[in-house]
PDB file of N, CA and C in Angstrom:
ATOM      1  N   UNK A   1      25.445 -99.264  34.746  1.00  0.00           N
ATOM      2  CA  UNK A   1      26.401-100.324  35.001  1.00  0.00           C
ATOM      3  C   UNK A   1      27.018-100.769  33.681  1.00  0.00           C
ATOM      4  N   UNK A   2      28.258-101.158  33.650  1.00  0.00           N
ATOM      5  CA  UNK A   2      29.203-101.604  31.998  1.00  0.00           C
ATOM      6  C   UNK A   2      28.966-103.100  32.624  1.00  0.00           C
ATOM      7  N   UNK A   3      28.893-103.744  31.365  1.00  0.00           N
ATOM      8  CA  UNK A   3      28.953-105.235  31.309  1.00  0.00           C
ATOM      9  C   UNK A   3      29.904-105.807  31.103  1.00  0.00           C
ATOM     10  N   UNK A   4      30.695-106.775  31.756  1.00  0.00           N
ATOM     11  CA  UNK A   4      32.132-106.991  31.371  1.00  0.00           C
ATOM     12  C   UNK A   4      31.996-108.278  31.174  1.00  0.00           C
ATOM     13  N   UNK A   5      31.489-108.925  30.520  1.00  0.00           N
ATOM     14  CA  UNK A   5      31.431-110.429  30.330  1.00  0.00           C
ATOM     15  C   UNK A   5      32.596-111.110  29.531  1.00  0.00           C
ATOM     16  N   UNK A   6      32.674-110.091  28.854  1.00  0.00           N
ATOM     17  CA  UNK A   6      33.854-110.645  27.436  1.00  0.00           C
ATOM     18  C   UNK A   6      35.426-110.251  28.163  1.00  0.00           C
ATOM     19  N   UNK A   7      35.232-109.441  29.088  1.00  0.00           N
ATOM     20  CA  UNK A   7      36.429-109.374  29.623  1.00  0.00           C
ATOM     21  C   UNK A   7      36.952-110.507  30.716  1.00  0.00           C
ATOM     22  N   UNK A   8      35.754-110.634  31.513  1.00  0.00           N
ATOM     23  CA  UNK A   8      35.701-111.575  32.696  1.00  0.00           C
ATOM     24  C   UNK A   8      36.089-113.272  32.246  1.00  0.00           C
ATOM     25  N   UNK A   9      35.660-113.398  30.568  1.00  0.00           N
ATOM     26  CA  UNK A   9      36.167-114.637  29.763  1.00  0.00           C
ATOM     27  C   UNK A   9      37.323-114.621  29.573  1.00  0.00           C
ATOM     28  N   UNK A  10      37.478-113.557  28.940  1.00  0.00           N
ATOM     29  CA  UNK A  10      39.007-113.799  28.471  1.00  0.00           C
ATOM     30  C   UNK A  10      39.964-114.153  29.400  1.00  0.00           C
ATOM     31  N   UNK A  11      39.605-113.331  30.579  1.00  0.00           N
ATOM     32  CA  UNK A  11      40.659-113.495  31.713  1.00  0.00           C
ATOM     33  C   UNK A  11      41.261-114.826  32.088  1.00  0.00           C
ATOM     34  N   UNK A  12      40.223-115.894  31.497  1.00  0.00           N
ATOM     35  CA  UNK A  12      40.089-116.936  32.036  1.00  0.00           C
ATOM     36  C   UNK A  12      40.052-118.267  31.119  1.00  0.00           C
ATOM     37  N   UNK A  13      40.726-117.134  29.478  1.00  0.00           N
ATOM     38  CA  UNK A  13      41.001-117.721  28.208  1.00  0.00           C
ATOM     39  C   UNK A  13      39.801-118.723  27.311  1.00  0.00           C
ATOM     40  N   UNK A  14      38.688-117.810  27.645  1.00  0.00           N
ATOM     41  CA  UNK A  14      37.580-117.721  27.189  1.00  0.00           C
ATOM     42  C   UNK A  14      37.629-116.938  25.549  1.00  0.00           C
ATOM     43  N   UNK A  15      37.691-117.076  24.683  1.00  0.00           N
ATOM     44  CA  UNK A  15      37.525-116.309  23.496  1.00  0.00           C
ATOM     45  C   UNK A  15      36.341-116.344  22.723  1.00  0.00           C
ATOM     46  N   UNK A  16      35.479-117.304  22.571  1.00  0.00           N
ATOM     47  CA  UNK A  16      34.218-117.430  21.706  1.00  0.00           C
ATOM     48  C   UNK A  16      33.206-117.766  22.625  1.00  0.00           C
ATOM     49  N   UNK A  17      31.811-117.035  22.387  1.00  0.00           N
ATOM     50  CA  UNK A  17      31.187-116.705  23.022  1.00  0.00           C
ATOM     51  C   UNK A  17      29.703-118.217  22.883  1.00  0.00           C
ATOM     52  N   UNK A  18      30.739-119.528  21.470  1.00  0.00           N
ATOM     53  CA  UNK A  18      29.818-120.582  22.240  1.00  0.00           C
ATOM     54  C   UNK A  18      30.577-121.218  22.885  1.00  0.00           C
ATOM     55  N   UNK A  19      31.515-121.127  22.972  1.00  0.00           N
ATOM     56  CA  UNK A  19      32.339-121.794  24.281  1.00  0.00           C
ATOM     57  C   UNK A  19      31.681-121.849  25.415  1.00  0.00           C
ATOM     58  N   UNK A  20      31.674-120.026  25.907  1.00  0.00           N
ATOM     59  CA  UNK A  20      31.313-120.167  27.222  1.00  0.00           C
ATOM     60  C   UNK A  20      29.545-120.768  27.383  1.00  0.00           C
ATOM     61  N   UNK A  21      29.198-120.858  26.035  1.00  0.00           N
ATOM     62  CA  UNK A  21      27.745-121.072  26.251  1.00  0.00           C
ATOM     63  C   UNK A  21      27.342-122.663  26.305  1.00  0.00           C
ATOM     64  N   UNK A  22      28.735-123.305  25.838  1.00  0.00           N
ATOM     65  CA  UNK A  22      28.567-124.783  26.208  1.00  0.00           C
ATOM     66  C   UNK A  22      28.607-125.106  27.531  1.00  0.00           C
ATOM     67  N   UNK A  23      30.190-124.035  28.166  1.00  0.00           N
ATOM     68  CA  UNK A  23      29.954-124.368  29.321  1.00  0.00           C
ATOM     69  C   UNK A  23      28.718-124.216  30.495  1.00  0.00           C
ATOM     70  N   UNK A  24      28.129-123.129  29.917  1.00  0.00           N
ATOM     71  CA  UNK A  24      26.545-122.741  30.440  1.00  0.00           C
ATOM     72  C   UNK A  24      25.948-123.959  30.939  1.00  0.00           C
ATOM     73  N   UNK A  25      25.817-124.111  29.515  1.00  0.00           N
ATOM     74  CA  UNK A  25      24.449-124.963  29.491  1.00  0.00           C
ATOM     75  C   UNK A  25      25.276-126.566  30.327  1.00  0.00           C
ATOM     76  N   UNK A  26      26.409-126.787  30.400  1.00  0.00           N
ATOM     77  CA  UNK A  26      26.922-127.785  31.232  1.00  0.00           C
ATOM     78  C   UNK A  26      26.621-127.609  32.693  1.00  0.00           C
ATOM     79  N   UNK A  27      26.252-126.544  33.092  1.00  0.00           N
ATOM     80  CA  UNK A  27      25.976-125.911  34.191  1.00  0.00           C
ATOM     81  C   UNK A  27      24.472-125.640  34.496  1.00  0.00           C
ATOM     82  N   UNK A  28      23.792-125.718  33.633  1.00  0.00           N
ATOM     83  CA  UNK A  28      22.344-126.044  33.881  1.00  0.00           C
ATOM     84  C   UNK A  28      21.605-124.570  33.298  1.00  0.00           C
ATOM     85  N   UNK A  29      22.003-124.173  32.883  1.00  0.00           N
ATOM     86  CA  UNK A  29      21.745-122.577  32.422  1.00  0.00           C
ATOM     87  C   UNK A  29      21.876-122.912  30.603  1.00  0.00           C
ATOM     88  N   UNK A  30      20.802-122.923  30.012  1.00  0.00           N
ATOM     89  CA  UNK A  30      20.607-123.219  28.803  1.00  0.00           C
ATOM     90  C   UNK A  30      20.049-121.469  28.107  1.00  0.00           C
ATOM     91  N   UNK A  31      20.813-121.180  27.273  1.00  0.00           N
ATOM     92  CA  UNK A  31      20.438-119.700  26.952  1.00  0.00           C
ATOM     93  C   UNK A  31      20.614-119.531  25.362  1.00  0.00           C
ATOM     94  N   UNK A  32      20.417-119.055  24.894  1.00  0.00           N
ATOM     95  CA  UNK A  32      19.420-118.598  23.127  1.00  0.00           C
ATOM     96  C   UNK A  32      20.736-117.935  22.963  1.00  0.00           C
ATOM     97  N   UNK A  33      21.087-118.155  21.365  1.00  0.00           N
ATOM     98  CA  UNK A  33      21.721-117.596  20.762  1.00  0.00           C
ATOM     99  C   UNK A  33      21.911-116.121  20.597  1.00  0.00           C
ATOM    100  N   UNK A  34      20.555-115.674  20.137  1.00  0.00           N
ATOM    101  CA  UNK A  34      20.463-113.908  20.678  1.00  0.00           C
ATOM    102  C   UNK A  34      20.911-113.768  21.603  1.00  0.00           C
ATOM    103  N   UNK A  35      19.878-114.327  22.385  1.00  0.00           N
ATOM    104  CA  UNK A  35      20.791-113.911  23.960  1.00  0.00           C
ATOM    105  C   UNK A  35      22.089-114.081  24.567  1.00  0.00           C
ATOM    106  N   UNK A  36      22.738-114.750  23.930  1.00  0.00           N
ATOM    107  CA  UNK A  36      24.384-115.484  23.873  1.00  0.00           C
ATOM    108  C   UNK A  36      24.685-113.967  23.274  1.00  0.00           C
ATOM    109  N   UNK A  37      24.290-113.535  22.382  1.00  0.00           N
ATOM    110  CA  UNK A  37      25.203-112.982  21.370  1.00  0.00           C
ATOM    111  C   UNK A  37      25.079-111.103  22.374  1.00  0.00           C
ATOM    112  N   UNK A  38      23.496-111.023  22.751  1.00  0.00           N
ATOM    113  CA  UNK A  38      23.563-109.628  24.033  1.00  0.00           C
ATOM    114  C   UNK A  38      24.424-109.897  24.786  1.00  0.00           C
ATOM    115  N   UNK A  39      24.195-110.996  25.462  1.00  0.00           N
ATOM    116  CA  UNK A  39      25.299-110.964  26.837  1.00  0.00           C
ATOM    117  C   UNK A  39      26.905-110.780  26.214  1.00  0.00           C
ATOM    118  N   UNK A  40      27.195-111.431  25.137  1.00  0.00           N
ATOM    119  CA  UNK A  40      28.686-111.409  25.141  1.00  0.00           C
ATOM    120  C   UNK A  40      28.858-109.930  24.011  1.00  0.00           C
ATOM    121  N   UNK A  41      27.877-109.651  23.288  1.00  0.00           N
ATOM    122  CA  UNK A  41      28.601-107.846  22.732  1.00  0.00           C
ATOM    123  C   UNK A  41      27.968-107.290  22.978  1.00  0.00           C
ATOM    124  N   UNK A  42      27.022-107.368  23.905  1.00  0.00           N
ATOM    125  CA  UNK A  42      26.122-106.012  23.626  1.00  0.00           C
ATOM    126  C   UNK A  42      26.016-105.836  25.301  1.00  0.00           C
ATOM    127  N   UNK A  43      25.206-104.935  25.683  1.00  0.00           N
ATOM    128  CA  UNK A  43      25.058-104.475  27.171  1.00  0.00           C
ATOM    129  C   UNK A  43      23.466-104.723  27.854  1.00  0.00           C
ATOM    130  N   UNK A  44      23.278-106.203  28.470  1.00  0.00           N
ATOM    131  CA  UNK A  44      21.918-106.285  28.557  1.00  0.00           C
ATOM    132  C   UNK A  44      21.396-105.054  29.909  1.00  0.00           C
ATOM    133  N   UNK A  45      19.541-105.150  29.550  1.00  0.00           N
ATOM    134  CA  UNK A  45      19.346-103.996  29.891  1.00  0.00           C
ATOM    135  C   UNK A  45      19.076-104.804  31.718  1.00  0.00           C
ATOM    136  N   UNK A  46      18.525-106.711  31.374  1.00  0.00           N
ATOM    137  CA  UNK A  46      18.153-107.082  32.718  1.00  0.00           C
ATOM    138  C   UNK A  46      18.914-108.741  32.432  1.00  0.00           C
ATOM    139  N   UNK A  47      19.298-108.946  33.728  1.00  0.00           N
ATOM    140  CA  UNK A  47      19.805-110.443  33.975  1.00  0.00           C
ATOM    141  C   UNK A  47      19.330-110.978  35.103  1.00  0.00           C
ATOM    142  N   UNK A  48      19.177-111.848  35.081  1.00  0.00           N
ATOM    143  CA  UNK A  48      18.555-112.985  36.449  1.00  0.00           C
ATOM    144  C   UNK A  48      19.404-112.810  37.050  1.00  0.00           C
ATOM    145  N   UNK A  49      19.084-112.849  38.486  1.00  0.00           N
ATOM    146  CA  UNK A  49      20.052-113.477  39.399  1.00  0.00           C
ATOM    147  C   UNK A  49      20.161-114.529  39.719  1.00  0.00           C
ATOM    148  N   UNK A  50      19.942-115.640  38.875  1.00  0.00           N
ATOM    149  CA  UNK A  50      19.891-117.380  39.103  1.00  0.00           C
ATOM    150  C   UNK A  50      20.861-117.423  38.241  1.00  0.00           C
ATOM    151  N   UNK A  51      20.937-116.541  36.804  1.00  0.00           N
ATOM    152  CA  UNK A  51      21.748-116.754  35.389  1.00  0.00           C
ATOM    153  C   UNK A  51      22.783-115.995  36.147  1.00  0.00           C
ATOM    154  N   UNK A  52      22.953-114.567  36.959  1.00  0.00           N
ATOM    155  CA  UNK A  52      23.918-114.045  37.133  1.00  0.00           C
ATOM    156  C   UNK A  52      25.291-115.219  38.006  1.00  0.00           C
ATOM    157  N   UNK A  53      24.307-115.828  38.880  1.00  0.00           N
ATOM    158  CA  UNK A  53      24.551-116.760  39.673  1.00  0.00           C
ATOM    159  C   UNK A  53      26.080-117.730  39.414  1.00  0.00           C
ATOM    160  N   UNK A  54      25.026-118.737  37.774  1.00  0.00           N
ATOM    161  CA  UNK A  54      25.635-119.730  37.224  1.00  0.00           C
ATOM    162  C   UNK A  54      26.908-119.095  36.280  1.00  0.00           C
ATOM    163  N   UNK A  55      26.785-117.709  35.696  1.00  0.00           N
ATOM    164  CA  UNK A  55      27.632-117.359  35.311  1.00  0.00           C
ATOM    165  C   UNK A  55      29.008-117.157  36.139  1.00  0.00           C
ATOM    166  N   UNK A  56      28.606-116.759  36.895  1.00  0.00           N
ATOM    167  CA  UNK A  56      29.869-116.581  37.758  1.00  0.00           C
ATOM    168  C   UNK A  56      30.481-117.925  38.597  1.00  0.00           C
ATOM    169  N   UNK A  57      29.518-118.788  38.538  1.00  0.00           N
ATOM    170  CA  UNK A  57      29.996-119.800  39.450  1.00  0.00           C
ATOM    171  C   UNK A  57      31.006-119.987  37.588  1.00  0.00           C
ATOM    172  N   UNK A  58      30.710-120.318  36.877  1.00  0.00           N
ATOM    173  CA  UNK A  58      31.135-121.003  35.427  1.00  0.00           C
ATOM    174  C   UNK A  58      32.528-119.976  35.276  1.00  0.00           C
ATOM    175  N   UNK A  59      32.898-118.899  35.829  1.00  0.00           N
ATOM    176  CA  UNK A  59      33.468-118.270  34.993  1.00  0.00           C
ATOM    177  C   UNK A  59      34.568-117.906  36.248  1.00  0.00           C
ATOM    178  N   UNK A  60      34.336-119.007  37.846  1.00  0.00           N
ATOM    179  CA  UNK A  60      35.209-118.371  38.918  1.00  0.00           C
ATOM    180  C   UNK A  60      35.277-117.007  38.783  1.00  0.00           C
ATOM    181  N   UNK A  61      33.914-116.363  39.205  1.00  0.00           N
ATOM    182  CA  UNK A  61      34.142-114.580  39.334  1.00  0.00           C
ATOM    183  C   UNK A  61      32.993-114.352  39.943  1.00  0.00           C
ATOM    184  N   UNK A  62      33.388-113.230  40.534  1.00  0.00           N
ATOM    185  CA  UNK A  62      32.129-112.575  41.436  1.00  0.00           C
ATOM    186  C   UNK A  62      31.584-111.291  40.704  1.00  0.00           C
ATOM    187  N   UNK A  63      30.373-110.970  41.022  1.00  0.00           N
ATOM    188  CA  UNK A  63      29.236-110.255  39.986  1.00  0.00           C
ATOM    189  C   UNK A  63      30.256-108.866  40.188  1.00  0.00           C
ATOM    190  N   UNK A  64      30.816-108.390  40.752  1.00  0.00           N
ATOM    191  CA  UNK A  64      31.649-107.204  40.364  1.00  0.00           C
ATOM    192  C   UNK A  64      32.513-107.587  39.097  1.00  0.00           C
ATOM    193  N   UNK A  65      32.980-108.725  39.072  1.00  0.00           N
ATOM    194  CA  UNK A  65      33.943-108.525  37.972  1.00  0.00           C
ATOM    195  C   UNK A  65      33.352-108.511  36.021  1.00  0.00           C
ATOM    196  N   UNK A  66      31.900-108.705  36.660  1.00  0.00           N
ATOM    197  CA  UNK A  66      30.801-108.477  35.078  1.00  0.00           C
ATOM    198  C   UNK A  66      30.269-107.349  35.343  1.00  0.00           C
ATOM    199  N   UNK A  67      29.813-106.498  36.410  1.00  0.00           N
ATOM    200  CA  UNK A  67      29.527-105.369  36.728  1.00  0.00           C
ATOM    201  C   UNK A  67      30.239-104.610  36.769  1.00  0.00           C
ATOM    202  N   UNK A  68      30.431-102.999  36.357  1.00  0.00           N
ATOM    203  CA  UNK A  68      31.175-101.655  37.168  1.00  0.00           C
ATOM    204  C   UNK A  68      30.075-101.100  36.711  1.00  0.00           C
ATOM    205  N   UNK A  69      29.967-100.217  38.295  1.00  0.00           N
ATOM    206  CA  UNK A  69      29.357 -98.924  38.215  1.00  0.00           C
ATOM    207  C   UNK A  69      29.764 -97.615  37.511  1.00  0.00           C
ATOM    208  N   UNK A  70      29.162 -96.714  36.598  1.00  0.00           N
ATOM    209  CA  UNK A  70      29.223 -95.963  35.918  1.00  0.00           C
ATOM    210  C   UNK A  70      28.997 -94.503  36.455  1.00  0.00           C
ATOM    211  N   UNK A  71      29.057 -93.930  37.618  1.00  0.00           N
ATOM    212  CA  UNK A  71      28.087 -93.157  37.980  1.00  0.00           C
ATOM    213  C   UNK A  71      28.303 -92.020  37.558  1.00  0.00           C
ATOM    214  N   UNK A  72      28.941 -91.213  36.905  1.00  0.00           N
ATOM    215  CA  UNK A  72      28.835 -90.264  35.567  1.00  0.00           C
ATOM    216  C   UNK A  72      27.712 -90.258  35.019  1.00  0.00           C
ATOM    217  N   UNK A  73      26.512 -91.608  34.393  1.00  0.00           N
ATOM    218  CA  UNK A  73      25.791 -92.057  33.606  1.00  0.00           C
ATOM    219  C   UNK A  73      24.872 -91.942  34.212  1.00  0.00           C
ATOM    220  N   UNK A  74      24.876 -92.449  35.684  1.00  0.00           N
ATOM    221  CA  UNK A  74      23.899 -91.722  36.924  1.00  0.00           C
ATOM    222  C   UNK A  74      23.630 -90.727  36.685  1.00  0.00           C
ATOM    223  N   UNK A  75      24.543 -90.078  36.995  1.00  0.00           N
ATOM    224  CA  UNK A  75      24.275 -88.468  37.478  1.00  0.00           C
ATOM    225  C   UNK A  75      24.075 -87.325  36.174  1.00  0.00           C
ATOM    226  N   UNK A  76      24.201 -87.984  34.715  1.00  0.00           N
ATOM    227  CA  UNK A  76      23.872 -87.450  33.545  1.00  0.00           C
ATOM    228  C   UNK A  76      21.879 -87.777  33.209  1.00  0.00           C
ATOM    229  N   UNK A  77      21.610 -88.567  33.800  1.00  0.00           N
ATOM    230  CA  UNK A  77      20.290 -89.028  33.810  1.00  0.00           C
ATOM    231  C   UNK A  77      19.171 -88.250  34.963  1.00  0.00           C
ATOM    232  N   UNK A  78      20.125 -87.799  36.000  1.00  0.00           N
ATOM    233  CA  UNK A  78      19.017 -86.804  36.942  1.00  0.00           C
ATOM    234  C   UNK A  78      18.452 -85.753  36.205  1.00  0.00           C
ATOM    235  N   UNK A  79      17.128 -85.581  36.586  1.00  0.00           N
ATOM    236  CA  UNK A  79      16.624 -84.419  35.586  1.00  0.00           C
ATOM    237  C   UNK A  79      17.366 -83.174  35.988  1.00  0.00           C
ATOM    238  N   UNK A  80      17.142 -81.624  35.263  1.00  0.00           N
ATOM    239  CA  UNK A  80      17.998 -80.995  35.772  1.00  0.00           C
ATOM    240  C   UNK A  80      16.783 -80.082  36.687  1.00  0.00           C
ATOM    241  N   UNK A  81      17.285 -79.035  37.411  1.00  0.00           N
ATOM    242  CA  UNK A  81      16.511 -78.458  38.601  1.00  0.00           C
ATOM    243  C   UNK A  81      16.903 -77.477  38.458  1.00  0.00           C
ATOM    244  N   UNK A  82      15.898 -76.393  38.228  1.00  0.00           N
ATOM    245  CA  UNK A  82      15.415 -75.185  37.911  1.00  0.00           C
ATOM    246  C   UNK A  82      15.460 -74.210  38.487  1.00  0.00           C
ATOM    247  N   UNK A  83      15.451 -74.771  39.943  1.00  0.00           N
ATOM    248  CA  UNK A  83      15.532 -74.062  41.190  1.00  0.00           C
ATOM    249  C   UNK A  83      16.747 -74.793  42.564  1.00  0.00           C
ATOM    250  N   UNK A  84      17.732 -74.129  43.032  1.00  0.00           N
ATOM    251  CA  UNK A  84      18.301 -74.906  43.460  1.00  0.00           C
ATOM    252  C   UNK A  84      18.101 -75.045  44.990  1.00  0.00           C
ATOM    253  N   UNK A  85      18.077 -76.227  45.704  1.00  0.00           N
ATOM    254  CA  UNK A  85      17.235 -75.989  47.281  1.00  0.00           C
ATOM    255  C   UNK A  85      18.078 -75.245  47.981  1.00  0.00           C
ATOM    256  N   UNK A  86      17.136 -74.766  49.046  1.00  0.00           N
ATOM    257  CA  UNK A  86      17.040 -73.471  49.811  1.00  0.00           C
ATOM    258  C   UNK A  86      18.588 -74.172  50.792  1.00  0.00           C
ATOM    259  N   UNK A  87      19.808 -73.580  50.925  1.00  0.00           N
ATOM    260  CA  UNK A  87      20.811 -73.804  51.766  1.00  0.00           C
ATOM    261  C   UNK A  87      20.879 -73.392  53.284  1.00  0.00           C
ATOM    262  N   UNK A  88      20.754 -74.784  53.895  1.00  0.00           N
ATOM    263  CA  UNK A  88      20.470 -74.491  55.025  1.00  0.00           C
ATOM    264  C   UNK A  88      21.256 -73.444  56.327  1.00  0.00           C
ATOM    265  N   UNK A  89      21.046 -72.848  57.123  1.00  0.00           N
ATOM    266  CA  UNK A  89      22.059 -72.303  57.925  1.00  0.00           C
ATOM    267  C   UNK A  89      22.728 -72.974  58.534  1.00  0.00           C
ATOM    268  N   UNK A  90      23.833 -73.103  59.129  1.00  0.00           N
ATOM    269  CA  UNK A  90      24.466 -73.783  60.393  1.00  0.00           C
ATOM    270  C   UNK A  90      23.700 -73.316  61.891  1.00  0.00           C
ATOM    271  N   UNK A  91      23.323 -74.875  62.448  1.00  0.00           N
ATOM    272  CA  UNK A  91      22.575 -74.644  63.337  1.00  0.00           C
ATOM    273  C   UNK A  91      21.288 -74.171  63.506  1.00  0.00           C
ATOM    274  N   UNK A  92      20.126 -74.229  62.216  1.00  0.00           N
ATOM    275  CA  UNK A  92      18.962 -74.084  61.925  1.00  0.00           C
ATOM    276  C   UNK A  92      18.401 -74.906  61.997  1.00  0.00           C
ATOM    277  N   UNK A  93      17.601 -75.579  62.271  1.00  0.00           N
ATOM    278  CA  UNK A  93      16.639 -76.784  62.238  1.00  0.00           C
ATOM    279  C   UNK A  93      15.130 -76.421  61.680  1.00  0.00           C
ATOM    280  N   UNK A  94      14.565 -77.113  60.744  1.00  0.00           N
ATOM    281  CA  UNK A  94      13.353 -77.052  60.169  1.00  0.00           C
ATOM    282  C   UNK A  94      12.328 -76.945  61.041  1.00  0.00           C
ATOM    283  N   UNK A  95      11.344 -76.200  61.210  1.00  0.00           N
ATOM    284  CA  UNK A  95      10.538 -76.666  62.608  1.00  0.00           C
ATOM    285  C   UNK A  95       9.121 -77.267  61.894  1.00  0.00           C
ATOM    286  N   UNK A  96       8.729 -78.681  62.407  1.00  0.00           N
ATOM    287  CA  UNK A  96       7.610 -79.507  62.046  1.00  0.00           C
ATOM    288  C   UNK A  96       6.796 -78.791  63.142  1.00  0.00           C
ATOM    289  N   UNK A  97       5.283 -78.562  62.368  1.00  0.00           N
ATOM    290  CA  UNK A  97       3.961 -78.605  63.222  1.00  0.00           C
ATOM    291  C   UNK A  97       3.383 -79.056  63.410  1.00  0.00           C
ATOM    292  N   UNK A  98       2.705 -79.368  64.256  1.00  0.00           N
ATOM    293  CA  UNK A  98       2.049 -80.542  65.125  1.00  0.00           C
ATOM    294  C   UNK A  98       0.956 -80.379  65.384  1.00  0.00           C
ATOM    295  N   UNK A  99      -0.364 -81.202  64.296  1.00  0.00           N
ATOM    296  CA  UNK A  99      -1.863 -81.079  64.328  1.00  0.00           C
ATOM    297  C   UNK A  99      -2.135 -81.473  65.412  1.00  0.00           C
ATOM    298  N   UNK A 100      -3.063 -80.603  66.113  1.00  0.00           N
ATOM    299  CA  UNK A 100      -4.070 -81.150  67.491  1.00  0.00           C
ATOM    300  C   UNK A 100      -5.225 -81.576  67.012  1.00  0.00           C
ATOM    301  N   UNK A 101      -5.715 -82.804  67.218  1.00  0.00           N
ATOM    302  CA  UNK A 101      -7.206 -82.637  66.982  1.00  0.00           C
ATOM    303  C   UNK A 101      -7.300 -83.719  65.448  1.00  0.00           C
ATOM    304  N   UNK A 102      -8.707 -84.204  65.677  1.00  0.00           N
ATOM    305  CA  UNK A 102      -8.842 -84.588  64.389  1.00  0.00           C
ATOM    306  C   UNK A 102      -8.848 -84.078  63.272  1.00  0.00           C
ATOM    307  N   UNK A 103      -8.374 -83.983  61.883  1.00  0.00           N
ATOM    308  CA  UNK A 103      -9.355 -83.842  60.754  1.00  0.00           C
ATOM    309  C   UNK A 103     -10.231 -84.238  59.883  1.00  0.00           C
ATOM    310  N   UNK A 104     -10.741 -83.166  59.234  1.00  0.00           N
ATOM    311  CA  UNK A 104     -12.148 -84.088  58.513  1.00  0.00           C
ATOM    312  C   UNK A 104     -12.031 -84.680  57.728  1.00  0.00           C
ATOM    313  N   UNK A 105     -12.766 -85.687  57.291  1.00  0.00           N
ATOM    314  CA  UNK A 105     -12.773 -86.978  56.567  1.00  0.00           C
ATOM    315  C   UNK A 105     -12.960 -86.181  55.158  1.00  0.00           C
ATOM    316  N   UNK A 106     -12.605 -86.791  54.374  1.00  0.00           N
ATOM    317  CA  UNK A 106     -12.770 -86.281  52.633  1.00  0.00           C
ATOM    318  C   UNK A 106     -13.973 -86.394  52.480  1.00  0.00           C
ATOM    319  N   UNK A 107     -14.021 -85.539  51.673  1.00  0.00           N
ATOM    320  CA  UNK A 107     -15.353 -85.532  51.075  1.00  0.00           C
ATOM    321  C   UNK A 107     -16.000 -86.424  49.679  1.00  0.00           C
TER     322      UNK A 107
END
């Protein structure tokens, strides 16, 4: 996911990043300078959803407009596969077998 915080400010003629953190904390969301300074340049790795919350109520925006999905970044992160699965026929169906009977308890 890209973090768009600094964009989602500006939009809204937000430029310095204690601005919006006054308005924060006017809002009941009191947050650390570091952490002021991740959220507005850097790309955090986790956010509350209480903080995601107040941000957006503070900033008139909905969590898409601090979120986009990346999924390039997804799909660069799947491991790769060695073997590629077996392609099914048209009109083949897998056939499941069906234990009768108990089995034995582990040993």
């Amino acid at each position: 996911m890209k973090w768009n915080l600094r964009l989602a400010a500006a939009q809204r003629d937000i430029w310095k990043s204690s601005q919006l953190q006054s308005m924060l904390a006017d809002a009941g969301l009191t947050i650390s300078a570091g952490k002021m300074s991740n959220l507005w340049s850097g790309q955090p790795v986790t956010i509350r959803l209480d903080d995601l919350d107040i941000i957006c109520e503070v900033l008139c925006c909905q969590p898409n407009d601090l979120l986009a999905p990346e999924p390039e970044k997804a799909r660069a992160r799947r491991p790769a596969s060695t073997s590629a699965p077996a392609a099914a026929v048209a009109g083949e169906h897998s056939r499941i077998e069906r234990r009768v009977g108990r089995t034995e308890p582990p040993l």
